[in-house]
C-alpha atoms as a PDB file:
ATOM      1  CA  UNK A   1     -54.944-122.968 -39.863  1.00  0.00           C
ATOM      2  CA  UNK A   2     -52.801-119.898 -41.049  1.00  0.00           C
ATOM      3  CA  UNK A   3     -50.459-118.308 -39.166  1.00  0.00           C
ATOM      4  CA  UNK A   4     -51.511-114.974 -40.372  1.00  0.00           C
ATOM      5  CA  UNK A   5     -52.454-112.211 -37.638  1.00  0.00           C
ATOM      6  CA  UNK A   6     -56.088-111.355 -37.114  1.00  0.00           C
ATOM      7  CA  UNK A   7     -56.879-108.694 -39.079  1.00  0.00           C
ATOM      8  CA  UNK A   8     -56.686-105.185 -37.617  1.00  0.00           C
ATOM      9  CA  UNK A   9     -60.546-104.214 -39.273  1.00  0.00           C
ATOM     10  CA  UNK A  10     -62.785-106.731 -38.372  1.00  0.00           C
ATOM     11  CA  UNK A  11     -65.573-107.611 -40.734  1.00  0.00           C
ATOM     12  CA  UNK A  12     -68.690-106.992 -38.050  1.00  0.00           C
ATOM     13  CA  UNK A  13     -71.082-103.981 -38.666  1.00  0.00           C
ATOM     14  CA  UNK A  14     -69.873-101.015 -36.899  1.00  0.00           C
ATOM     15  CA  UNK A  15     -71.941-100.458 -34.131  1.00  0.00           C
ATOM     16  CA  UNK A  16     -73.936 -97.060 -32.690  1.00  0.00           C
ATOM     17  CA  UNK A  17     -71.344 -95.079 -30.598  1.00  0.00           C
ATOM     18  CA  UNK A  18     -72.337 -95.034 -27.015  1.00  0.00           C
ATOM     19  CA  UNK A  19     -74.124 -92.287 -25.299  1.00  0.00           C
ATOM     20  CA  UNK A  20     -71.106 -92.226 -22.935  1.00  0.00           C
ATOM     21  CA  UNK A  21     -67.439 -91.411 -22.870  1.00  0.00           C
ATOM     22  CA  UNK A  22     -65.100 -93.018 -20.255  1.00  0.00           C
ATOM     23  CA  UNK A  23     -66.526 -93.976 -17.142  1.00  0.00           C
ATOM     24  CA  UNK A  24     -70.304 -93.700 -18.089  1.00  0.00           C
ATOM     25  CA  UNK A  25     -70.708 -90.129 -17.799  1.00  0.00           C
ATOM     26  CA  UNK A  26     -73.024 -88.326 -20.329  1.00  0.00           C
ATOM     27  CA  UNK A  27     -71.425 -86.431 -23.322  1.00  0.00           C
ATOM     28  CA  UNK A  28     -72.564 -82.641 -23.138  1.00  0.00           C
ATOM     29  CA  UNK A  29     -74.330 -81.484 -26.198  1.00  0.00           C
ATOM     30  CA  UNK A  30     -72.335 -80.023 -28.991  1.00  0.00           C
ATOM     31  CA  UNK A  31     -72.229 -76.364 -29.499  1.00  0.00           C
ATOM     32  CA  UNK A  32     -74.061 -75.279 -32.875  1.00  0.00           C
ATOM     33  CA  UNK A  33     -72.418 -74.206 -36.046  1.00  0.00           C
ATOM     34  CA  UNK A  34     -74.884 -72.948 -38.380  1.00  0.00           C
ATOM     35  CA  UNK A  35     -73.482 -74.925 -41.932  1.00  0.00           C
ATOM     36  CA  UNK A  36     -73.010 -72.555 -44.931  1.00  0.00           C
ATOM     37  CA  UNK A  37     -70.120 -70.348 -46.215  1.00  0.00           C
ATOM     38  CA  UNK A  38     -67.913 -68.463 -44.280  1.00  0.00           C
ATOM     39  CA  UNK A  39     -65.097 -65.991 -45.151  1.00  0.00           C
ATOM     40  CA  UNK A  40     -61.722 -65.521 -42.950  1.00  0.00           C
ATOM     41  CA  UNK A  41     -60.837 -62.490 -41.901  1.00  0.00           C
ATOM     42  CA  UNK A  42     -57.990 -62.282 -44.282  1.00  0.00           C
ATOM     43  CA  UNK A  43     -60.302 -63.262 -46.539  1.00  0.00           C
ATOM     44  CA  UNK A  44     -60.648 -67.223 -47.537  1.00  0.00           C
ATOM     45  CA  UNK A  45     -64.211 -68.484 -48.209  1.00  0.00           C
ATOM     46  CA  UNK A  46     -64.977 -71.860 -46.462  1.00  0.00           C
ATOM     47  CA  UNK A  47     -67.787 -74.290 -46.165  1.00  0.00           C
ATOM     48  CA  UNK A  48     -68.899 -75.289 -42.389  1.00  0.00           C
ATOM     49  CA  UNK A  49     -69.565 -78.419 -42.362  1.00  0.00           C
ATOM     50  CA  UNK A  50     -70.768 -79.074 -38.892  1.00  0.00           C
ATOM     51  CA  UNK A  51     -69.617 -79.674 -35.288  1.00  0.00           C
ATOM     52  CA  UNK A  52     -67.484 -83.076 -34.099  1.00  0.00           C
ATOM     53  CA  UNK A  53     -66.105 -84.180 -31.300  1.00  0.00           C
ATOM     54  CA  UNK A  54     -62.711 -85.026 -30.237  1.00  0.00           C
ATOM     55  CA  UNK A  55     -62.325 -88.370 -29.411  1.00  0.00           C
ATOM     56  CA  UNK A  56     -59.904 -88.199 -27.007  1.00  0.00           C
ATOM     57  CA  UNK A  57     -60.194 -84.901 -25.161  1.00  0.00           C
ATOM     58  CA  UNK A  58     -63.799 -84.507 -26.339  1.00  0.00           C
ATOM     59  CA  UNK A  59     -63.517 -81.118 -27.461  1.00  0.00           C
ATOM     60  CA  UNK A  60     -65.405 -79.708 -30.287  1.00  0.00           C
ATOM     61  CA  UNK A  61     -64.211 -78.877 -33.406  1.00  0.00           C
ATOM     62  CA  UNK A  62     -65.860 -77.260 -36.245  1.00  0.00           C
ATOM     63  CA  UNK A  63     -65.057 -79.427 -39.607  1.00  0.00           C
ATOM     64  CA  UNK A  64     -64.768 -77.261 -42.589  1.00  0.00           C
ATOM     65  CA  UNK A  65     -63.368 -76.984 -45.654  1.00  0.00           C
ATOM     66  CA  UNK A  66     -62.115 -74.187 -48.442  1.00  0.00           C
ATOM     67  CA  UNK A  67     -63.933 -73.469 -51.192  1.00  0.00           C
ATOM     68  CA  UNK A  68     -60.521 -72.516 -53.162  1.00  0.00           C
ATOM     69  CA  UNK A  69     -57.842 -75.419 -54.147  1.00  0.00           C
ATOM     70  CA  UNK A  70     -58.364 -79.043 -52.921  1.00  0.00           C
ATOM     71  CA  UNK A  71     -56.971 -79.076 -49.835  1.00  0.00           C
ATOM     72  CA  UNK A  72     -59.536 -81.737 -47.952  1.00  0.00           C
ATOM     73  CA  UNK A  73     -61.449 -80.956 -44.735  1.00  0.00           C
ATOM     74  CA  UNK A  74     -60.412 -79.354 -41.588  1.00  0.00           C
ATOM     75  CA  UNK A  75     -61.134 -78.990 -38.193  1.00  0.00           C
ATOM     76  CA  UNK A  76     -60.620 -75.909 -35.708  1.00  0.00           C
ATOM     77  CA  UNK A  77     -61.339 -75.860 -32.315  1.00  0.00           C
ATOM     78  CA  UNK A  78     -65.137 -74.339 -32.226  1.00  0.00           C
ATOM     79  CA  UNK A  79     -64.118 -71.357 -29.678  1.00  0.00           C
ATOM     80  CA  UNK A  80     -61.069 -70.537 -31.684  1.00  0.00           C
ATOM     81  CA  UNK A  81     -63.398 -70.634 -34.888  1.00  0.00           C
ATOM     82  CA  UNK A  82     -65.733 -68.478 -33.650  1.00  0.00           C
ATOM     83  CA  UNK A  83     -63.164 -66.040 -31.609  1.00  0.00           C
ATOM     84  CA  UNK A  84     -61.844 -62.910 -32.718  1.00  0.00           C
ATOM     85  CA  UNK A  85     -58.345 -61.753 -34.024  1.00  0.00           C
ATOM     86  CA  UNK A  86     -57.046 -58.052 -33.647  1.00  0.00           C
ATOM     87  CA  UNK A  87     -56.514 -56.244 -36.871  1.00  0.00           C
ATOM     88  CA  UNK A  88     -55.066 -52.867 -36.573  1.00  0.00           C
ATOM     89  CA  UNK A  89     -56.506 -52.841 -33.072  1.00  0.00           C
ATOM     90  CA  UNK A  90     -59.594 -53.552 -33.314  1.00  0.00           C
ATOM     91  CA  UNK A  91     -61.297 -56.995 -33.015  1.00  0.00           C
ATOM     92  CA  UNK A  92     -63.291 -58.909 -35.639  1.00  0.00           C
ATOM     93  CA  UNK A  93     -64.572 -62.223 -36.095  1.00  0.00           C
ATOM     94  CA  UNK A  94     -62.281 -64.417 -37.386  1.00  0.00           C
ATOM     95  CA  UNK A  95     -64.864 -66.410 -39.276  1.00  0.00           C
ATOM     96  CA  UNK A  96     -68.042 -64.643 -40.006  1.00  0.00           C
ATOM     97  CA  UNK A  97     -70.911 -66.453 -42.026  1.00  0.00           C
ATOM     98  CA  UNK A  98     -72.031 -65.106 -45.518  1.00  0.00           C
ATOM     99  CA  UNK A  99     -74.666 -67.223 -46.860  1.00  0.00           C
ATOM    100  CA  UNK A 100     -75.626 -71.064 -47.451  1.00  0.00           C
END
């Protein structure tokens, strides 16, 4: 017998997540995010990748990712992604889609 701790991954098949969060209530649908490019308003082009969720507070985030450097993926919370900045006081998209 080994005194080794149990292993922190264990080797079962992952299983389908639930159709529930916390106490059995039903998870709302996500808001859509058409996928494609995307340009900043100061200028960035980005890839949308889609919409995910949260897993604590549930929110949804928008998971994207530059199409300049190597920077990974990254999420932004999907009303702040598509919200609008002022610039010289006037207000524009801060991420408006370009193409596919």
């Amino acid at each position: 017998m080994s005194d080794a701790p149990p292993s922190p991954h264990p080797s079962a098949a992952p299983t389908a997540l639930p159709s529930s969060h916390g106490a059995g209530d039903p998870l709302a649908p996500l808001p859509e995010a058409p996928p494609g490019r995307y340009r900043h308003y100061k200028g960035g082009e980005y890839e949308v990748r889609g919409v995910v969720r949260h897993s604590e507070t549930l929110e949804p985030l928008v998971l994207y990712r530059p199409l300049y450097g190597d920077s990974g993926l990254w999420v932004r919370p999907h009303a702040m992604f598509f919200g609008s900045v002022e610039v010289d006081g006037r207000a524009v998209p801060r991420f408006a889609r370009i193409g596919d």
